[in-house]
N, C-alpha and C. Protein backbone atom coordinates (compact mmCIF):
# COMPACT_ATOMS: atom_id res chain seq x y z
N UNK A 1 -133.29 -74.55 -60.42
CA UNK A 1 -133.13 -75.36 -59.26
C UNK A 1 -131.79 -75.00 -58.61
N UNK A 2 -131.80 -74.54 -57.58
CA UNK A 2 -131.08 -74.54 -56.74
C UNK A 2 -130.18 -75.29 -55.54
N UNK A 3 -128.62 -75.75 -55.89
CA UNK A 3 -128.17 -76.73 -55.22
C UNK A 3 -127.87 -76.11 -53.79
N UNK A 4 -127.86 -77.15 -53.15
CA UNK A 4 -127.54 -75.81 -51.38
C UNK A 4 -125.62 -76.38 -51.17
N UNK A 5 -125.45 -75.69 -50.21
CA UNK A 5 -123.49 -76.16 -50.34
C UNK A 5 -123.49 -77.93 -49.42
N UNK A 6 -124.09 -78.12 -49.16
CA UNK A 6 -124.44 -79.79 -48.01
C UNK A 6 -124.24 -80.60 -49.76
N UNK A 7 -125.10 -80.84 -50.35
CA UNK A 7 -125.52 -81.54 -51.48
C UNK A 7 -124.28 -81.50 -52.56
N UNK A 8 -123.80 -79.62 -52.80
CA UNK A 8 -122.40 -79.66 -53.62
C UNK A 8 -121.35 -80.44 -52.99
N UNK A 9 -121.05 -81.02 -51.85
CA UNK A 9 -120.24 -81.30 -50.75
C UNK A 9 -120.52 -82.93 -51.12
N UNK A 10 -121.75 -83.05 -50.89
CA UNK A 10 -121.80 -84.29 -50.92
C UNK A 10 -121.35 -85.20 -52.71
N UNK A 11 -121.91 -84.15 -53.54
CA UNK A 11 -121.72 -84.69 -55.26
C UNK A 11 -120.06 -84.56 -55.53
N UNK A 12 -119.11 -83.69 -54.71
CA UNK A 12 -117.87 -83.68 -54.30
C UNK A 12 -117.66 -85.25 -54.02
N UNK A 13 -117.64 -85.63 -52.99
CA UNK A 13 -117.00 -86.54 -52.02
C UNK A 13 -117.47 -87.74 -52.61
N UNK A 14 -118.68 -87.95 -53.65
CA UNK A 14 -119.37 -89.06 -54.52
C UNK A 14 -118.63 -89.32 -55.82
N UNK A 15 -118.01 -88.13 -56.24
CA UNK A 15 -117.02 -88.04 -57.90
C UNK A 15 -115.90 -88.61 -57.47
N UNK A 16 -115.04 -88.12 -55.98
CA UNK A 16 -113.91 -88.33 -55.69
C UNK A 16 -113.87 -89.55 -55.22
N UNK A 17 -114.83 -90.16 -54.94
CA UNK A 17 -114.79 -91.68 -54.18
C UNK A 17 -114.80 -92.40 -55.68
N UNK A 18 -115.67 -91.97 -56.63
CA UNK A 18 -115.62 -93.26 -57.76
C UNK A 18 -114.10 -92.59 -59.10
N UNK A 19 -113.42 -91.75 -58.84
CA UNK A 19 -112.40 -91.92 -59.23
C UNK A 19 -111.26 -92.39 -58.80
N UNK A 20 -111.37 -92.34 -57.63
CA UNK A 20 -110.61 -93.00 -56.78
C UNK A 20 -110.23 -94.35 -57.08
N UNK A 21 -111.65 -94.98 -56.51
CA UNK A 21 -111.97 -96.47 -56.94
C UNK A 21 -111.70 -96.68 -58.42
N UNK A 22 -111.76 -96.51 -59.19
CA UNK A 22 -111.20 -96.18 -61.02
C UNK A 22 -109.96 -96.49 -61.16
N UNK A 23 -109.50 -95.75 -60.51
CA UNK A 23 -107.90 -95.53 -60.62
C UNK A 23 -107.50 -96.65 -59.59
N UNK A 24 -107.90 -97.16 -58.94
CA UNK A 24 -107.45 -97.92 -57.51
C UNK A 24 -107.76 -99.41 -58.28
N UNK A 25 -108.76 -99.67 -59.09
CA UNK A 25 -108.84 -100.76 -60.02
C UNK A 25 -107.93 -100.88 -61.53
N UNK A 26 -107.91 -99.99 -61.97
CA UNK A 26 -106.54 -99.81 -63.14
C UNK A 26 -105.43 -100.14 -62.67
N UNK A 27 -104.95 -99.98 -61.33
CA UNK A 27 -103.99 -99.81 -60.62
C UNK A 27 -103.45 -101.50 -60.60
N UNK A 28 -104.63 -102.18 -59.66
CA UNK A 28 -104.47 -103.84 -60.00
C UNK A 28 -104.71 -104.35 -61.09
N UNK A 29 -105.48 -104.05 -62.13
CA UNK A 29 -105.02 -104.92 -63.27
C UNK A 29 -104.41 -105.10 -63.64
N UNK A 30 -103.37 -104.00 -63.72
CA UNK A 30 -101.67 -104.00 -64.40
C UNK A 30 -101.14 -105.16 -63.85
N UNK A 31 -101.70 -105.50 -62.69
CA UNK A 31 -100.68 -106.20 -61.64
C UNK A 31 -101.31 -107.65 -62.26
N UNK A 32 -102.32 -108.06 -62.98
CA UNK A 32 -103.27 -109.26 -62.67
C UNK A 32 -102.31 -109.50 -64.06
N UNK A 33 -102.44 -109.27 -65.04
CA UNK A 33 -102.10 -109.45 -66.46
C UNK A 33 -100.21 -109.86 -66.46
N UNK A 34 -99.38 -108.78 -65.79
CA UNK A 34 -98.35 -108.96 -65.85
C UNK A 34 -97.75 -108.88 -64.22
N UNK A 35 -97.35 -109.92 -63.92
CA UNK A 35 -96.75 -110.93 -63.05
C UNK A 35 -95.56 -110.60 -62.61
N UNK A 36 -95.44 -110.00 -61.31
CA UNK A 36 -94.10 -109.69 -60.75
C UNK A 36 -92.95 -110.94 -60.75
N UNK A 37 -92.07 -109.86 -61.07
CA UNK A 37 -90.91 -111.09 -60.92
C UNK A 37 -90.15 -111.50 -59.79
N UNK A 38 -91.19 -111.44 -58.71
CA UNK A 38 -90.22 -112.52 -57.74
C UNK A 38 -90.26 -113.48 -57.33
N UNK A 39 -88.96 -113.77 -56.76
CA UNK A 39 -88.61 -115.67 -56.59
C UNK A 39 -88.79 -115.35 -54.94
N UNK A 40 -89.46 -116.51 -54.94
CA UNK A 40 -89.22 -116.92 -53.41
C UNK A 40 -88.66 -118.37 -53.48
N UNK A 41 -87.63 -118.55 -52.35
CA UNK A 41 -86.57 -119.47 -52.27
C UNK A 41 -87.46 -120.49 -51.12
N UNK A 42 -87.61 -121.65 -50.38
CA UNK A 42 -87.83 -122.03 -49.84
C UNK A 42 -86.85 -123.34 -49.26
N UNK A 43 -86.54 -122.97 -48.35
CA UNK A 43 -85.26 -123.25 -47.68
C UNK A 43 -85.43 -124.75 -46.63
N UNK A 44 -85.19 -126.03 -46.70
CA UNK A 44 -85.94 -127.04 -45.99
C UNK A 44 -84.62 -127.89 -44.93
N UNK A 45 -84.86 -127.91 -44.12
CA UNK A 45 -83.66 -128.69 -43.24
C UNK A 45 -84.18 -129.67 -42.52
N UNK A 46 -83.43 -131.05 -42.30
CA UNK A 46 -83.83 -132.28 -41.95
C UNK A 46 -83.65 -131.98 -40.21
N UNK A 47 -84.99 -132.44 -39.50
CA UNK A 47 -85.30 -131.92 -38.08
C UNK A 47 -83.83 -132.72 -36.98
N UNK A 48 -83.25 -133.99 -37.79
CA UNK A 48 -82.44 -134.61 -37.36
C UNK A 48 -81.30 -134.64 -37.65
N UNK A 49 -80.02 -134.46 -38.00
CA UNK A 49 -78.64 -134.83 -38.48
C UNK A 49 -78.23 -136.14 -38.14
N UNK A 50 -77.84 -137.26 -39.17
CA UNK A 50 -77.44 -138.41 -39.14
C UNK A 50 -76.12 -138.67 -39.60
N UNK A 51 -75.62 -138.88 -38.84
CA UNK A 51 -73.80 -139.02 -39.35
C UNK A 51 -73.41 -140.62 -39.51
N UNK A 52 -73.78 -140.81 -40.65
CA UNK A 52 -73.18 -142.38 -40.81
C UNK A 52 -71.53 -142.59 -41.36
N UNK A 53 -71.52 -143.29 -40.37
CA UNK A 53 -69.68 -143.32 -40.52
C UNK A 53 -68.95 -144.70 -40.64
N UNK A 54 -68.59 -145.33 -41.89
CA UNK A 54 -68.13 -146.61 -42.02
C UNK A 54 -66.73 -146.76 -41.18
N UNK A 55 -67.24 -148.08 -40.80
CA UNK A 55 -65.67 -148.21 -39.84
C UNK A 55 -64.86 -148.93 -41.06
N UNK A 56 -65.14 -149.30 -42.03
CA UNK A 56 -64.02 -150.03 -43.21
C UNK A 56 -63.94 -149.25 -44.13
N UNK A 57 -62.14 -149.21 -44.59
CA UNK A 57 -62.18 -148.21 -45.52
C UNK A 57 -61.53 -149.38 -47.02
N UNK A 58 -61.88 -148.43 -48.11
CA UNK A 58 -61.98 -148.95 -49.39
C UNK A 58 -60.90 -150.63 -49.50
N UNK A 59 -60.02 -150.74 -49.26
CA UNK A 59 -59.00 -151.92 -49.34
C UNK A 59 -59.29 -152.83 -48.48
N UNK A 60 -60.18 -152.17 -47.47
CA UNK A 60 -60.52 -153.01 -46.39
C UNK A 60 -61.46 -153.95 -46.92
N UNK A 61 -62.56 -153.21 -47.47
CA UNK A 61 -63.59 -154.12 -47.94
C UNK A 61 -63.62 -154.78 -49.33
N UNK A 62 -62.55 -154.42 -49.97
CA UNK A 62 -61.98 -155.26 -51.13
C UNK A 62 -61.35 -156.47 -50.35
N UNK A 63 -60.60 -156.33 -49.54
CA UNK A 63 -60.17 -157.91 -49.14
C UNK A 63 -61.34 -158.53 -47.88
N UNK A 64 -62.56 -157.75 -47.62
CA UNK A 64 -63.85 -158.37 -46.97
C UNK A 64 -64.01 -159.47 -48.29
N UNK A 65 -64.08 -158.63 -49.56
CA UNK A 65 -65.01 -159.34 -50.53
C UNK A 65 -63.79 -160.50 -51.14
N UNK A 66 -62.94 -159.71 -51.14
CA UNK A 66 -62.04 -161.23 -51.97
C UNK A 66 -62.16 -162.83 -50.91
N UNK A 67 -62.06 -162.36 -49.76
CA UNK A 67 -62.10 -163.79 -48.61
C UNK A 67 -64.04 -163.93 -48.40
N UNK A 68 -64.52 -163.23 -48.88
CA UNK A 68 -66.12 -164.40 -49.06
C UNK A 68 -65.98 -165.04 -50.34
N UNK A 69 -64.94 -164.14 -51.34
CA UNK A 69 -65.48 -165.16 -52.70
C UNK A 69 -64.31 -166.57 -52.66
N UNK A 70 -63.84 -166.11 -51.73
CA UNK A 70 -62.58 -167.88 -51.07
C UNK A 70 -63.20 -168.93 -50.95
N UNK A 71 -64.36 -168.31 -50.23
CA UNK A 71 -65.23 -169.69 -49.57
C UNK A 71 -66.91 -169.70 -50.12
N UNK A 72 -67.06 -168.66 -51.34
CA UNK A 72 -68.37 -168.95 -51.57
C UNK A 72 -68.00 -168.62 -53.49
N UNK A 73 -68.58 -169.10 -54.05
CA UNK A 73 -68.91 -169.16 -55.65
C UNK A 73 -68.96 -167.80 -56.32
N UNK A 74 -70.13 -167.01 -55.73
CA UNK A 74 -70.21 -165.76 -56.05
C UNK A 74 -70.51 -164.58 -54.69
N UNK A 75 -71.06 -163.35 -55.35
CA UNK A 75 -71.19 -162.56 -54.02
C UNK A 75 -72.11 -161.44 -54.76
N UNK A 76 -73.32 -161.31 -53.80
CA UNK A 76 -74.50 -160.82 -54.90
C UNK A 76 -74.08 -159.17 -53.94
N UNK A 77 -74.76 -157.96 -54.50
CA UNK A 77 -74.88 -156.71 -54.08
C UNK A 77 -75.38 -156.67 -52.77
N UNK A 78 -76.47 -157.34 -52.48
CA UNK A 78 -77.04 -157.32 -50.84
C UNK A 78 -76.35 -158.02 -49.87
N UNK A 79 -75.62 -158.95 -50.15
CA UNK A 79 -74.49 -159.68 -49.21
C UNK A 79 -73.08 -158.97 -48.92
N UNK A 80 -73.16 -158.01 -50.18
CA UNK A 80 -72.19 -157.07 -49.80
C UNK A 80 -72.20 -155.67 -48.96
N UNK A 81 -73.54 -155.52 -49.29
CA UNK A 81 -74.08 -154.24 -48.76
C UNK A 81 -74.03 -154.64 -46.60
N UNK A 82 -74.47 -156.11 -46.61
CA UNK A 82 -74.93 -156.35 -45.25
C UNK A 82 -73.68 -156.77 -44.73
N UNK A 83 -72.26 -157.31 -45.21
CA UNK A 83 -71.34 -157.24 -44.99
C UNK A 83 -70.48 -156.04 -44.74
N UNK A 84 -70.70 -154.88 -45.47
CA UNK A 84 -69.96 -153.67 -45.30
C UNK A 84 -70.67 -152.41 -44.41
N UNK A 85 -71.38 -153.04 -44.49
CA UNK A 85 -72.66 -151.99 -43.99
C UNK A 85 -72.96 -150.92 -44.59
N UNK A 86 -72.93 -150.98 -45.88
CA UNK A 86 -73.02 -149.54 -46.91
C UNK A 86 -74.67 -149.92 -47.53
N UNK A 87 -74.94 -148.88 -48.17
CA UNK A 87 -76.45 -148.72 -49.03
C UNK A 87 -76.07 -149.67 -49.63
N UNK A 88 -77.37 -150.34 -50.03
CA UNK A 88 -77.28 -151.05 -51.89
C UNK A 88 -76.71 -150.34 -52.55
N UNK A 89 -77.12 -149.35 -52.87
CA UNK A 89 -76.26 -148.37 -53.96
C UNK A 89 -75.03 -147.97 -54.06
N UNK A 90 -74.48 -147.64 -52.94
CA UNK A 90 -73.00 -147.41 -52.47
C UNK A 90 -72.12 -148.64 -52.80
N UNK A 91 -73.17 -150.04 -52.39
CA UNK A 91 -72.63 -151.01 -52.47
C UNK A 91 -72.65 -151.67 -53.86
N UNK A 92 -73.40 -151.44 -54.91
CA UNK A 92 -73.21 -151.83 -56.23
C UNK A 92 -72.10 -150.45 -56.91
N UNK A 93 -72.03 -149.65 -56.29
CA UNK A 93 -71.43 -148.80 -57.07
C UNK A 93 -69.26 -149.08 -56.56
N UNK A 94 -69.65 -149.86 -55.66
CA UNK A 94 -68.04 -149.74 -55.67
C UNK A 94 -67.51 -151.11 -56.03
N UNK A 95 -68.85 -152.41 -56.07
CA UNK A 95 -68.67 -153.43 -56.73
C UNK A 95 -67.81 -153.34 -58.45
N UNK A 96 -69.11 -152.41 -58.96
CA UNK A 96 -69.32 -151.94 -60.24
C UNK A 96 -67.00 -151.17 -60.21
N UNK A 97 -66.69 -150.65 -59.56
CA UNK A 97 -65.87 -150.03 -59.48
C UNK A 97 -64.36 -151.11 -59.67
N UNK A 98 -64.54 -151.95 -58.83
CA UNK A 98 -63.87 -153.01 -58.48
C UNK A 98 -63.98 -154.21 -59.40
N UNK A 99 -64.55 -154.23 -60.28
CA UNK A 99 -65.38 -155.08 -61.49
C UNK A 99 -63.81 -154.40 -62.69
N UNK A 100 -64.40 -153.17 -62.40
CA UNK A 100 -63.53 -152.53 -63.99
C UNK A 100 -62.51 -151.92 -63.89
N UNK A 101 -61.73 -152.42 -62.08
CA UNK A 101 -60.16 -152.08 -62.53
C UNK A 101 -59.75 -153.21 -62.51
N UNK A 102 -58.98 -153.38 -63.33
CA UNK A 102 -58.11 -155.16 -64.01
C UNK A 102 -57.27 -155.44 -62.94
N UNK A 103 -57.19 -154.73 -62.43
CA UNK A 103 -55.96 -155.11 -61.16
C UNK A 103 -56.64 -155.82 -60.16
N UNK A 104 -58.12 -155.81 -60.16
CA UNK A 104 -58.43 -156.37 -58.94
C UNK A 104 -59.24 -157.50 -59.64
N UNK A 105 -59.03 -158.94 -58.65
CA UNK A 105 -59.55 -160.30 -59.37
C UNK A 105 -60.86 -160.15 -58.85
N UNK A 106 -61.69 -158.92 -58.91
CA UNK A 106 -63.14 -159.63 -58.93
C UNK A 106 -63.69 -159.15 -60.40
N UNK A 107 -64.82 -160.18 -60.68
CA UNK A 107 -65.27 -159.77 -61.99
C UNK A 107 -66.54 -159.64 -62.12
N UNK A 108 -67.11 -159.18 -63.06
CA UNK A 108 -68.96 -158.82 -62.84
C UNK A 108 -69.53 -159.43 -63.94
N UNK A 109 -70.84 -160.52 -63.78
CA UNK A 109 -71.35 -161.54 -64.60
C UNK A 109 -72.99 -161.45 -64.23
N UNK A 110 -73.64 -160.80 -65.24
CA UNK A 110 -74.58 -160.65 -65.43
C UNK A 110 -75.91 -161.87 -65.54
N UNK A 111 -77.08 -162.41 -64.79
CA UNK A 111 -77.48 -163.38 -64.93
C UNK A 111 -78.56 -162.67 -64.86
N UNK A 112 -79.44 -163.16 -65.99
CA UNK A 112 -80.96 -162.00 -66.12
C UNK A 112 -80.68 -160.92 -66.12
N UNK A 113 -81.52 -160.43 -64.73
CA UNK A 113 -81.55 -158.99 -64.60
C UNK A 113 -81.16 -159.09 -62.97
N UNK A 114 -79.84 -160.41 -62.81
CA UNK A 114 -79.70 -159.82 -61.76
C UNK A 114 -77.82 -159.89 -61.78
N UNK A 115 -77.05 -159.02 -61.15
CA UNK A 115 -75.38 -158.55 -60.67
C UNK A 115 -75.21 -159.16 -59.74
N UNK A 116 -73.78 -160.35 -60.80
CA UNK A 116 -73.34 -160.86 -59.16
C UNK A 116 -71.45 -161.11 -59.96
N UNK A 117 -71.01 -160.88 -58.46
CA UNK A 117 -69.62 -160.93 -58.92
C UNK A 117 -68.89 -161.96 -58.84
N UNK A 118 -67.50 -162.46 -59.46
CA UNK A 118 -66.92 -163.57 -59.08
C UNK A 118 -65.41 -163.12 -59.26
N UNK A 119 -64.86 -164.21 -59.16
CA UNK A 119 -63.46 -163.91 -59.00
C UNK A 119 -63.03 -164.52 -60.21
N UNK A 120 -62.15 -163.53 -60.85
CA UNK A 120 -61.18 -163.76 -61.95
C UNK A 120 -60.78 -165.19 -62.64
């Protein structure tokens, strides 16, 4: 049997296509099994900038709080917060601050599970 050169041409271009593909699949598995090492960073910025800026500074609002506890019993975290205009948090945290230096007559008295301060 006799091949003609069309047919050798063609059993050519049929070997070279499926080694190709062979090698072109070996090629990604390597890649599937073991996992490139890169980081991608993802970078996020707030669409707005908010500049909150207290007009009272620290001594200021120590003697806010010493003249409410003049005229009131105690002074809970949210009365301080809405008085200073700071977070709750900001605002228990400098309570909490002002609690545990001895120099200053406010003191911190735990009732349940709730923080309230008084004076010395």
């Amino acid at each position: 049997m006799y091949t003609t050169i069309k047919e050798k041409v063609g059993m050519l271009i049929l070997v070279m296509l499926l080694i190709c593909g062979a090698v072109n699949a070996q090629h990604w598995r390597h890649y599937c099994y073991y996992p490139s090492n890169r980081v991608v960073t993802v970078v996020v910025k707030p669409d707005m900038l908010h500049y909150i800026s207290n007009r009272f500074n620290r001594k200021e609002r120590l003697a806010m709080a010493m003249a409410y506890l003049k005229t009131n019993k105690y002074l809970t975290i949210k009365q301080y917060a809405k008085m200073t205009q700071l977070s709750r948090a900001a605002a228990e945290a400098e309570l909490d601050a002002f609690a545990m230096n001895k120099k200053n007559p406010i003191q911190l008295v735990i009732r349940g599970k709730k923080k309230i301060y008084t004076k010395r």
